[in-house]
Protein backbone atom coordinates (compact mmCIF):
# COMPACT_ATOMS: atom_id res chain seq x y z
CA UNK A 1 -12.84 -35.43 15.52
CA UNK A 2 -9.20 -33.52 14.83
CA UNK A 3 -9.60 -29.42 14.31
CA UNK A 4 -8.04 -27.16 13.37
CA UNK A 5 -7.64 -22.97 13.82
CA UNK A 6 -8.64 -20.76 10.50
CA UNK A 7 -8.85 -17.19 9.85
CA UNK A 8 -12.69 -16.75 8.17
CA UNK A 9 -14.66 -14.38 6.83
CA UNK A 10 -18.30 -14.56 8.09
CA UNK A 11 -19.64 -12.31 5.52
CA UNK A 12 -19.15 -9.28 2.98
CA UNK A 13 -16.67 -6.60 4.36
CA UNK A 14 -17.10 -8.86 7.52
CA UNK A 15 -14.16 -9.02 10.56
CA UNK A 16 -11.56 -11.50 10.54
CA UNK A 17 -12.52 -14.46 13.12
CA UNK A 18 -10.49 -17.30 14.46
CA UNK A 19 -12.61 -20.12 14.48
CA UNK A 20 -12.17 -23.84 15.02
CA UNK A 21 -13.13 -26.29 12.56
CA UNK A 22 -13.31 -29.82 11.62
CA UNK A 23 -10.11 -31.02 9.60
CA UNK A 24 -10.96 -32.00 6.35
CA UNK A 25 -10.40 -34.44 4.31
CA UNK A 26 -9.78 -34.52 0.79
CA UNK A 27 -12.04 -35.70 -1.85
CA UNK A 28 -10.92 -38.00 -4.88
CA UNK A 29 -8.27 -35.86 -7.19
CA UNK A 30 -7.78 -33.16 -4.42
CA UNK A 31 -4.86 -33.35 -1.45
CA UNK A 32 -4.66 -31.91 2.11
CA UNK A 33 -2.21 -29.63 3.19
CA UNK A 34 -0.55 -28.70 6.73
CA UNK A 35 0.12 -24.84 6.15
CA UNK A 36 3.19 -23.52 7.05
CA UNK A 37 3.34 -19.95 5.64
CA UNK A 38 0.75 -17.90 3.67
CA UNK A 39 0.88 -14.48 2.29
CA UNK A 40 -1.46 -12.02 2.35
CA UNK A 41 -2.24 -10.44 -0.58
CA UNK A 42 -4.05 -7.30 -1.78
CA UNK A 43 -6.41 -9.83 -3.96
CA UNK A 44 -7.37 -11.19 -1.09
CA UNK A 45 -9.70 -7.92 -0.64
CA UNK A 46 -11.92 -9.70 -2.97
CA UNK A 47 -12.79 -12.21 -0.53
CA UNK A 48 -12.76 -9.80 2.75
CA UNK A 49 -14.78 -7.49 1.36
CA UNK A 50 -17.22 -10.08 -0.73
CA UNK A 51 -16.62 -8.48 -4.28
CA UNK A 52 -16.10 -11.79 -6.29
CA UNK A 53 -18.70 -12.89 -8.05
CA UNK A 54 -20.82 -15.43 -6.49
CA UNK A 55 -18.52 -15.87 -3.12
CA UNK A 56 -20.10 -18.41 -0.54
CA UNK A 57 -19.47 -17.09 3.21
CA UNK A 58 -17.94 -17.94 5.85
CA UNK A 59 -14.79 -18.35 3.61
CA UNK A 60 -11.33 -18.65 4.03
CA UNK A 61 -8.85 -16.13 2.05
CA UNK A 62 -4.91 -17.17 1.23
CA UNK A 63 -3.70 -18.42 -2.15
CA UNK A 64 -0.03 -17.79 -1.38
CA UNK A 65 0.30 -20.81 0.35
CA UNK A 66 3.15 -22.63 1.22
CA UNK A 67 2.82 -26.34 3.52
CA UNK A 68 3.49 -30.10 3.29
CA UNK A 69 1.03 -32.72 1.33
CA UNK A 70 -0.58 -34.38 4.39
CA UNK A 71 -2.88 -37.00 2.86
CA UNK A 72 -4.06 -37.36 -1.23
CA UNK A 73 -7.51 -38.10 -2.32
CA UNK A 74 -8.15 -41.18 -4.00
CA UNK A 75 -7.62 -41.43 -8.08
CA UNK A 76 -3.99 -38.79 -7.03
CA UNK A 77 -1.35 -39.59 -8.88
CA UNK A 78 2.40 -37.74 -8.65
CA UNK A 79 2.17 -36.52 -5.31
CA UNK A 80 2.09 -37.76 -1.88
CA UNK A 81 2.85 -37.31 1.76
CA UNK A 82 5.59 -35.56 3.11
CA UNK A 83 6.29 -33.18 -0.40
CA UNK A 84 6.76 -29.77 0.08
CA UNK A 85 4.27 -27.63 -1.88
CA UNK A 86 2.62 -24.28 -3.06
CA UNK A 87 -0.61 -23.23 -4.08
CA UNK A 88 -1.29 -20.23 -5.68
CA UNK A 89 -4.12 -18.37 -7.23
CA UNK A 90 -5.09 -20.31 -9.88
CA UNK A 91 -7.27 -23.08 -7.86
CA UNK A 92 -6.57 -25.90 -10.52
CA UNK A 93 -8.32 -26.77 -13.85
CA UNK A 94 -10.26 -28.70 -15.48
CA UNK A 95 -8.48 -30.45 -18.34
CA UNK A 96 -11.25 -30.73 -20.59
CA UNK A 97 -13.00 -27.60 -21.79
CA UNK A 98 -12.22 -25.62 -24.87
CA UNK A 99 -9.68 -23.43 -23.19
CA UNK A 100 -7.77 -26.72 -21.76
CA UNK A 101 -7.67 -28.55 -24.42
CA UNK A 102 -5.93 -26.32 -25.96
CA UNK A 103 -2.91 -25.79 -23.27
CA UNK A 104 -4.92 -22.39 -22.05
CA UNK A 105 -5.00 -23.82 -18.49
CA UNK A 106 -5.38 -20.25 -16.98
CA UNK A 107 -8.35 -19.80 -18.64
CA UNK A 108 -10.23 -22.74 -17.64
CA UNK A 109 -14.31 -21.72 -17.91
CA UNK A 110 -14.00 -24.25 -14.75
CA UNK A 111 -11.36 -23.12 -12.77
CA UNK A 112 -11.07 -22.71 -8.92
CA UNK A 113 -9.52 -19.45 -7.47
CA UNK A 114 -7.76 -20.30 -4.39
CA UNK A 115 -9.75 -18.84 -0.98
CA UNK A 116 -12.46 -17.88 -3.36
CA UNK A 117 -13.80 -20.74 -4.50
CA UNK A 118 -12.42 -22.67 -1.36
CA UNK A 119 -10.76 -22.21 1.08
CA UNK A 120 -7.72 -20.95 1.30
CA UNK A 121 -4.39 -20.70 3.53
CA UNK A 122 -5.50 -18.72 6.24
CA UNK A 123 -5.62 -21.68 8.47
CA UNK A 124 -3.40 -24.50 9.59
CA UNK A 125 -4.72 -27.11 7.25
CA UNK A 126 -6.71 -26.79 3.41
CA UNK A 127 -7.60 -29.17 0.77
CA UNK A 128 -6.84 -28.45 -3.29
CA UNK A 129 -7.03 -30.01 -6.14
CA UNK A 130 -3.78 -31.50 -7.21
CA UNK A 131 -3.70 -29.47 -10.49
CA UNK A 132 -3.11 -26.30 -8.28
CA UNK A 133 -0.46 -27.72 -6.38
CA UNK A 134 3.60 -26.94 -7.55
CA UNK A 135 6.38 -28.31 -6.18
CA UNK A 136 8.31 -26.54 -3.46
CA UNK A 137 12.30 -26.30 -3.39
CA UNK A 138 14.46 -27.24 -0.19
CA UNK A 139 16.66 -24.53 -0.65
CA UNK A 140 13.51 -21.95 0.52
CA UNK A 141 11.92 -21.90 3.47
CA UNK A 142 7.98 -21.58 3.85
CA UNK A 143 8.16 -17.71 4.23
CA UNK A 144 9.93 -17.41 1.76
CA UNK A 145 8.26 -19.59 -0.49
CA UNK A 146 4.49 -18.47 0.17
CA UNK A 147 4.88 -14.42 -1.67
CA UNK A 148 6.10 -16.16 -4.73
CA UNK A 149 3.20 -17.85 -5.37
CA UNK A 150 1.26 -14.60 -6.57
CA UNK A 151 3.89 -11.90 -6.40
CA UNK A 152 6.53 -13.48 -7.66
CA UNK A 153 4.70 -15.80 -10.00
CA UNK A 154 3.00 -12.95 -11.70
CA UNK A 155 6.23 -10.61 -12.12
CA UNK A 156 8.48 -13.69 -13.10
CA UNK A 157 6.40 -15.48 -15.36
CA UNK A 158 5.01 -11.71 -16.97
CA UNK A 159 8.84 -10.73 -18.25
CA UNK A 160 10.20 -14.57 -19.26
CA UNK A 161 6.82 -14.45 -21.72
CA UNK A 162 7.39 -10.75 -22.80
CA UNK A 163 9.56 -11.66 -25.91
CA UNK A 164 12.92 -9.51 -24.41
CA UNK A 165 16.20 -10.93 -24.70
CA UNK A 166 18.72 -10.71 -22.42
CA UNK A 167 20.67 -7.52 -22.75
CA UNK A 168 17.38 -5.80 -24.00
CA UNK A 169 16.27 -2.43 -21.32
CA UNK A 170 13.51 -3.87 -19.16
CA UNK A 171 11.84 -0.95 -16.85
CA UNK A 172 10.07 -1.69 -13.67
CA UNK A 173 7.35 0.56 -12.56
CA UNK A 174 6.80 0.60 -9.30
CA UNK A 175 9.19 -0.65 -6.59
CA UNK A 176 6.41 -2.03 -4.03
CA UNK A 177 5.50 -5.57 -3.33
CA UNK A 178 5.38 -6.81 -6.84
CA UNK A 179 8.11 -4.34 -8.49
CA UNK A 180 10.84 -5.44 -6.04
CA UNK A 181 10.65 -9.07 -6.99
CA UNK A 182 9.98 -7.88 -10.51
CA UNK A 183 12.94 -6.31 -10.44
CA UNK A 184 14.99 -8.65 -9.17
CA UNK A 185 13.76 -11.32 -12.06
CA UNK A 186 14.66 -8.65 -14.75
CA UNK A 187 18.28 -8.67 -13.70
CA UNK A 188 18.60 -12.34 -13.21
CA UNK A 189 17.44 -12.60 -16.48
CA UNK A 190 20.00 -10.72 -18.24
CA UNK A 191 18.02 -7.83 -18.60
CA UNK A 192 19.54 -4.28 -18.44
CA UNK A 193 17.00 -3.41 -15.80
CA UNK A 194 15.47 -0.21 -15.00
CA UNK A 195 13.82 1.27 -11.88
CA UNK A 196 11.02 3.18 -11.87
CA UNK A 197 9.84 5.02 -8.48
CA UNK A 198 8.67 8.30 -7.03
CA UNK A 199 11.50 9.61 -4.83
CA UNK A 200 15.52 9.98 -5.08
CA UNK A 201 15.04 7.71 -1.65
CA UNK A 202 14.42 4.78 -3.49
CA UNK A 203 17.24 4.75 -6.15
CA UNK A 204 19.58 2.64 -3.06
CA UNK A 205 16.86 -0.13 -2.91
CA UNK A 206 16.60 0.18 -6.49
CA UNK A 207 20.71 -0.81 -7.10
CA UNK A 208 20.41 -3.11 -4.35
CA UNK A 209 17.59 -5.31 -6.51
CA UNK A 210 20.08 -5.30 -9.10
CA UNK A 211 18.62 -2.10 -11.34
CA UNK A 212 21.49 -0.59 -13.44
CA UNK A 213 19.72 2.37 -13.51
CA UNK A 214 17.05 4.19 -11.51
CA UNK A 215 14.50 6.80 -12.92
CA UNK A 216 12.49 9.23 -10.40
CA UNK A 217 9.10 9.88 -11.42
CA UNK A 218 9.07 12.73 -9.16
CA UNK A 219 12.35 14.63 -10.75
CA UNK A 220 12.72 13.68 -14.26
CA UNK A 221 10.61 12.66 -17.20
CA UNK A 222 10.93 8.69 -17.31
CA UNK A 223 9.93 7.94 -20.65
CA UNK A 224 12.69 10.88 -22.16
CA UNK A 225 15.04 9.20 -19.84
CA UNK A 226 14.25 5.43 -21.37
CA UNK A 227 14.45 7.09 -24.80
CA UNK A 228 18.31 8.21 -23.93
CA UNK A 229 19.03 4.59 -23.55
CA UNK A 230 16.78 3.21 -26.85
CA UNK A 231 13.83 2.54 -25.44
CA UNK A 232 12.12 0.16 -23.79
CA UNK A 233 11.75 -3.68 -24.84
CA UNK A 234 9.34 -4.08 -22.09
CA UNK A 235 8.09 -1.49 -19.09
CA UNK A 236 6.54 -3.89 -16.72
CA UNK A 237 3.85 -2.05 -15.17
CA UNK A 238 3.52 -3.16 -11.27
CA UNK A 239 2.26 0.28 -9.76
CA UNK A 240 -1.73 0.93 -9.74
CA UNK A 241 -1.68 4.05 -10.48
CA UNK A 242 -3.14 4.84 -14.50
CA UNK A 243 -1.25 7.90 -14.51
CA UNK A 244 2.21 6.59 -14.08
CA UNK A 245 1.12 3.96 -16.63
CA UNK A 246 0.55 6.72 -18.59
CA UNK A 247 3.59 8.62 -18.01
CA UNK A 248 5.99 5.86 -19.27
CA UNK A 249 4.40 4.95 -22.50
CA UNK A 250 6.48 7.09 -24.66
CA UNK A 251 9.87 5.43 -23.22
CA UNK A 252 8.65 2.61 -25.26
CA UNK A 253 11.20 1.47 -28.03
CA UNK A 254 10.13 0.13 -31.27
CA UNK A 255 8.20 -3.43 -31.01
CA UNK A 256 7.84 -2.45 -27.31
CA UNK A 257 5.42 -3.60 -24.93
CA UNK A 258 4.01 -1.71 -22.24
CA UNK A 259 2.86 -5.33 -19.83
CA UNK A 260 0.70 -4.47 -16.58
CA UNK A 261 0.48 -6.58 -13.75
CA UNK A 262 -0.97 -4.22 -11.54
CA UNK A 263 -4.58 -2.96 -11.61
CA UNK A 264 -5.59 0.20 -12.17
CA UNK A 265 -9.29 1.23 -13.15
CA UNK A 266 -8.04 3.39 -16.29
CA UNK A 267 -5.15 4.77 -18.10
CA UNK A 268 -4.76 6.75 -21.70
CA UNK A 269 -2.99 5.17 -24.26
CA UNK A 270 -1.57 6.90 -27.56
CA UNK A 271 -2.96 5.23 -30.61
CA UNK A 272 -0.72 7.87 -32.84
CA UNK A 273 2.62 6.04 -30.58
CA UNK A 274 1.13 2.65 -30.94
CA UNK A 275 0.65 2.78 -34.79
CA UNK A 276 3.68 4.53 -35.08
CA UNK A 277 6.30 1.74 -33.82
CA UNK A 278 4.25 -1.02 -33.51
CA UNK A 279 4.10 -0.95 -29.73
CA UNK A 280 1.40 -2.42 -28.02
CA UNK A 281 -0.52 -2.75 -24.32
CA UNK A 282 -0.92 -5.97 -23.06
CA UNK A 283 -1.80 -7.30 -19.80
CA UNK A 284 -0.57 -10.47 -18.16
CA UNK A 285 -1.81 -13.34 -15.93
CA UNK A 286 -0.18 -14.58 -13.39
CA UNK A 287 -0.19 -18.48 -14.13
CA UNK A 288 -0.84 -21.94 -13.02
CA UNK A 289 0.69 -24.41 -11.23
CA UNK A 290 3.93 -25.59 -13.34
CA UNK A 291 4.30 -21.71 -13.53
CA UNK A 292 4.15 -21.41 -9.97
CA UNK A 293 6.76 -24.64 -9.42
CA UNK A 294 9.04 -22.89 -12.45
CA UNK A 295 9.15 -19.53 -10.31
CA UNK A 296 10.23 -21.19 -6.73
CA UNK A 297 12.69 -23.14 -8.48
CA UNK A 298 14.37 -20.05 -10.49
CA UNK A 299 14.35 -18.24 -7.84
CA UNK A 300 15.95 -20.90 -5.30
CA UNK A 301 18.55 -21.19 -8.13
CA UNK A 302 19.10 -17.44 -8.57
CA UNK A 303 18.48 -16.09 -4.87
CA UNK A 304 15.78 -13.76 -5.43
CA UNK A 305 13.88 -13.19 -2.23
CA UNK A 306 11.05 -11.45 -0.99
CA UNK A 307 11.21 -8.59 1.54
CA UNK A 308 8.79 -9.88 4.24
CA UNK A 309 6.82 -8.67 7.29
CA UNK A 310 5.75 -11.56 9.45
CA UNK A 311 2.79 -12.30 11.99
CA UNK A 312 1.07 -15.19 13.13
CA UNK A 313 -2.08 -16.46 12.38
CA UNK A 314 -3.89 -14.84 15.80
CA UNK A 315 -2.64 -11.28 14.61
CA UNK A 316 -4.12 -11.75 10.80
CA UNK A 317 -6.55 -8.79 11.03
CA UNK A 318 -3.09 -6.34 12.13
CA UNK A 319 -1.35 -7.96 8.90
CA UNK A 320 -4.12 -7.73 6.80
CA UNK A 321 -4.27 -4.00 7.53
CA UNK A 322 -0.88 -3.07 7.16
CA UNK A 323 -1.10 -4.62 4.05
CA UNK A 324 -3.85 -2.82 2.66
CA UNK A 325 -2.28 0.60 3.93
CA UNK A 326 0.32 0.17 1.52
CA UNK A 327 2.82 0.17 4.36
CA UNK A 328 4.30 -2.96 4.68
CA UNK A 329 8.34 -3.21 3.08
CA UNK A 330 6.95 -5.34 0.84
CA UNK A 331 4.97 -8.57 1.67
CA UNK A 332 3.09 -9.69 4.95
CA UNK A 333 3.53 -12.97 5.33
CA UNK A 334 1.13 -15.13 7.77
CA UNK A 335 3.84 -17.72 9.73
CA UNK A 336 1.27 -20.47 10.52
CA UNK A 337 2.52 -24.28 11.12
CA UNK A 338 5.92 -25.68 12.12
């Protein structure tokens, strides 16, 4: 019988192991993929450290995943050997509930979460149900490719459902693994894009990304700086920290929407500055699969790129630390298959 090598986790807040196991093959309406490339990503805590509800162990973590179809299940139709692909958080759907039927795919009451559910891309092979799988560009390679499928799904698809136009200010807070492709997207888009970050240090990464302008936290005020240029359309929100939430809420411009992609466990919101311009707090989802194949191809088209620390698969407990100590410049990316 054909094996293959997998990062697991054995139990709750158990140690990474490398582990050999059976290939597997892939029942009817899921397909197998050879990994390539998989980021790791600060979700993936959620499996390390057992937190999801109802988690089976040993289980494999990864849903930035980037690889070549290998074999289909039977009753597969649109895909097939040899086609580059992604899979991403969002584990597939089930077509048919409430929530489905009514184009809410994301919110599927049957939905699979990608190395929760199953396993994941932590390992040179995985099966998935074609609904999670999106298309993957030539023009990127696998490293590239796998941190787009979270971080750069959820920033990109976030601001092009926001309801700015281009030319409208866009702020990014947060220049870290999520605000530096969110960044990026705002300027492709037409955006006049703003950085938000602590430190005068970060203002050259900032114009680099394509910001036209770059606020620090640390120094100045940055919701009386947004207000000298209007207002905000949209603050995307990619830092976890409540209190810079907080901070930026009055740089808000009429209609505008304060949209958070990062997690934080609180923050205070003004009702009185709410009611009084008809802004509003809203959080956003990353997406599902077409969302996922609409984000590699824009940014194949447009050139935005990931900043990315490498290691292979042996050295996954090293990346998976320096990933959680907030260190890494911006992804970690596990290079996997050939």
């Amino acid at each position: 019988m054909a094996t293959m090598r997998v990062a697991q986790v054995p139990g709750p807040q158990g140690a990474f192991e490398i582990v050999e196991r059976p290939i597997p093959e892939p029942g009817a309406g899921w397909v197998r993929i050879k990994v390539l490339a998989c980021g790791i990503c600060h979700s993936d805590s959620l499996t390390k450290e057992g937190s999801f509800p109802g988690i089976q162990f040993p289980r494999v973590p990864g849903h930035e995943v980037s690889g070549v179809i290998d074999a289909v299940g039977p009753g597969v139709a649109g895909w097939e050997p040899g086609q580059r692909v992604g899979v991403g958080w969002s584990g597939g759907y089930c077509g048919y509930c409430d929530y489905c039927r009514r184009g809410e795919f994301f919110a599927c009451v049957r939905g699979h979460v990608t190395g929760i559910s199953f396993d994941g891309g932590y390992g040179e092979y995985m099966v998935a149900p074609a609904s999670a799988v999106a298309l993957m560009p030539a023009e990127l390679t696998p490293v590239e490719a796998a941190p787009l499928m979270c971080a750069g799904l959820t920033t990109f698809n976030a601001l092009r459902n926001s309801g700015a136009r281009a030319g409208d200010v866009v702020a990014v807070l947060g220049l870290g693994g999520l605000g530096h492709l969110g960044v990026q997207y705002a300027a492709k888009m037409g955006f006049h894009t703003v950085g938000i970050a602590r430190g005068q240090d970060k203002e050259p990464l900032a114009r680099k990304l394509g910001a036209s302008v770059y606020i620090d936290s640390q120094a100045q005020d940055p919701a009386v700086e947004l207000l000298k240029l209007g207002g905000a359309r949209v603050i995307l929100a990619t830092a976890t920290s409540g209190e810079a939430m907080s901070a930026v809420q009055g740089g808000l411009a009429v209609n505008g929407t304060l949209l958070i992609v990062g997690v934080a466990e609180s923050l205070q919101v003004s009702p009185m500055l709410l009611v009084t311009g008809c802004r509003s707090v809203k959080g956003w989802y990353s997406g599902t699969s077409i969302d996922s194949q609409d984000t590699l191809a824009f940014s194949a088209r447009a050139g935005v790129r990931s900043m990315n620390e490498t290691f292979p698969l042996d050295r996954v407990a090293e990346a998976y630390e320096r990933m959680i100590s907030g260190k890494a410049r911006f992804r970690v990316v596990l290079t996997i298959g050939e």
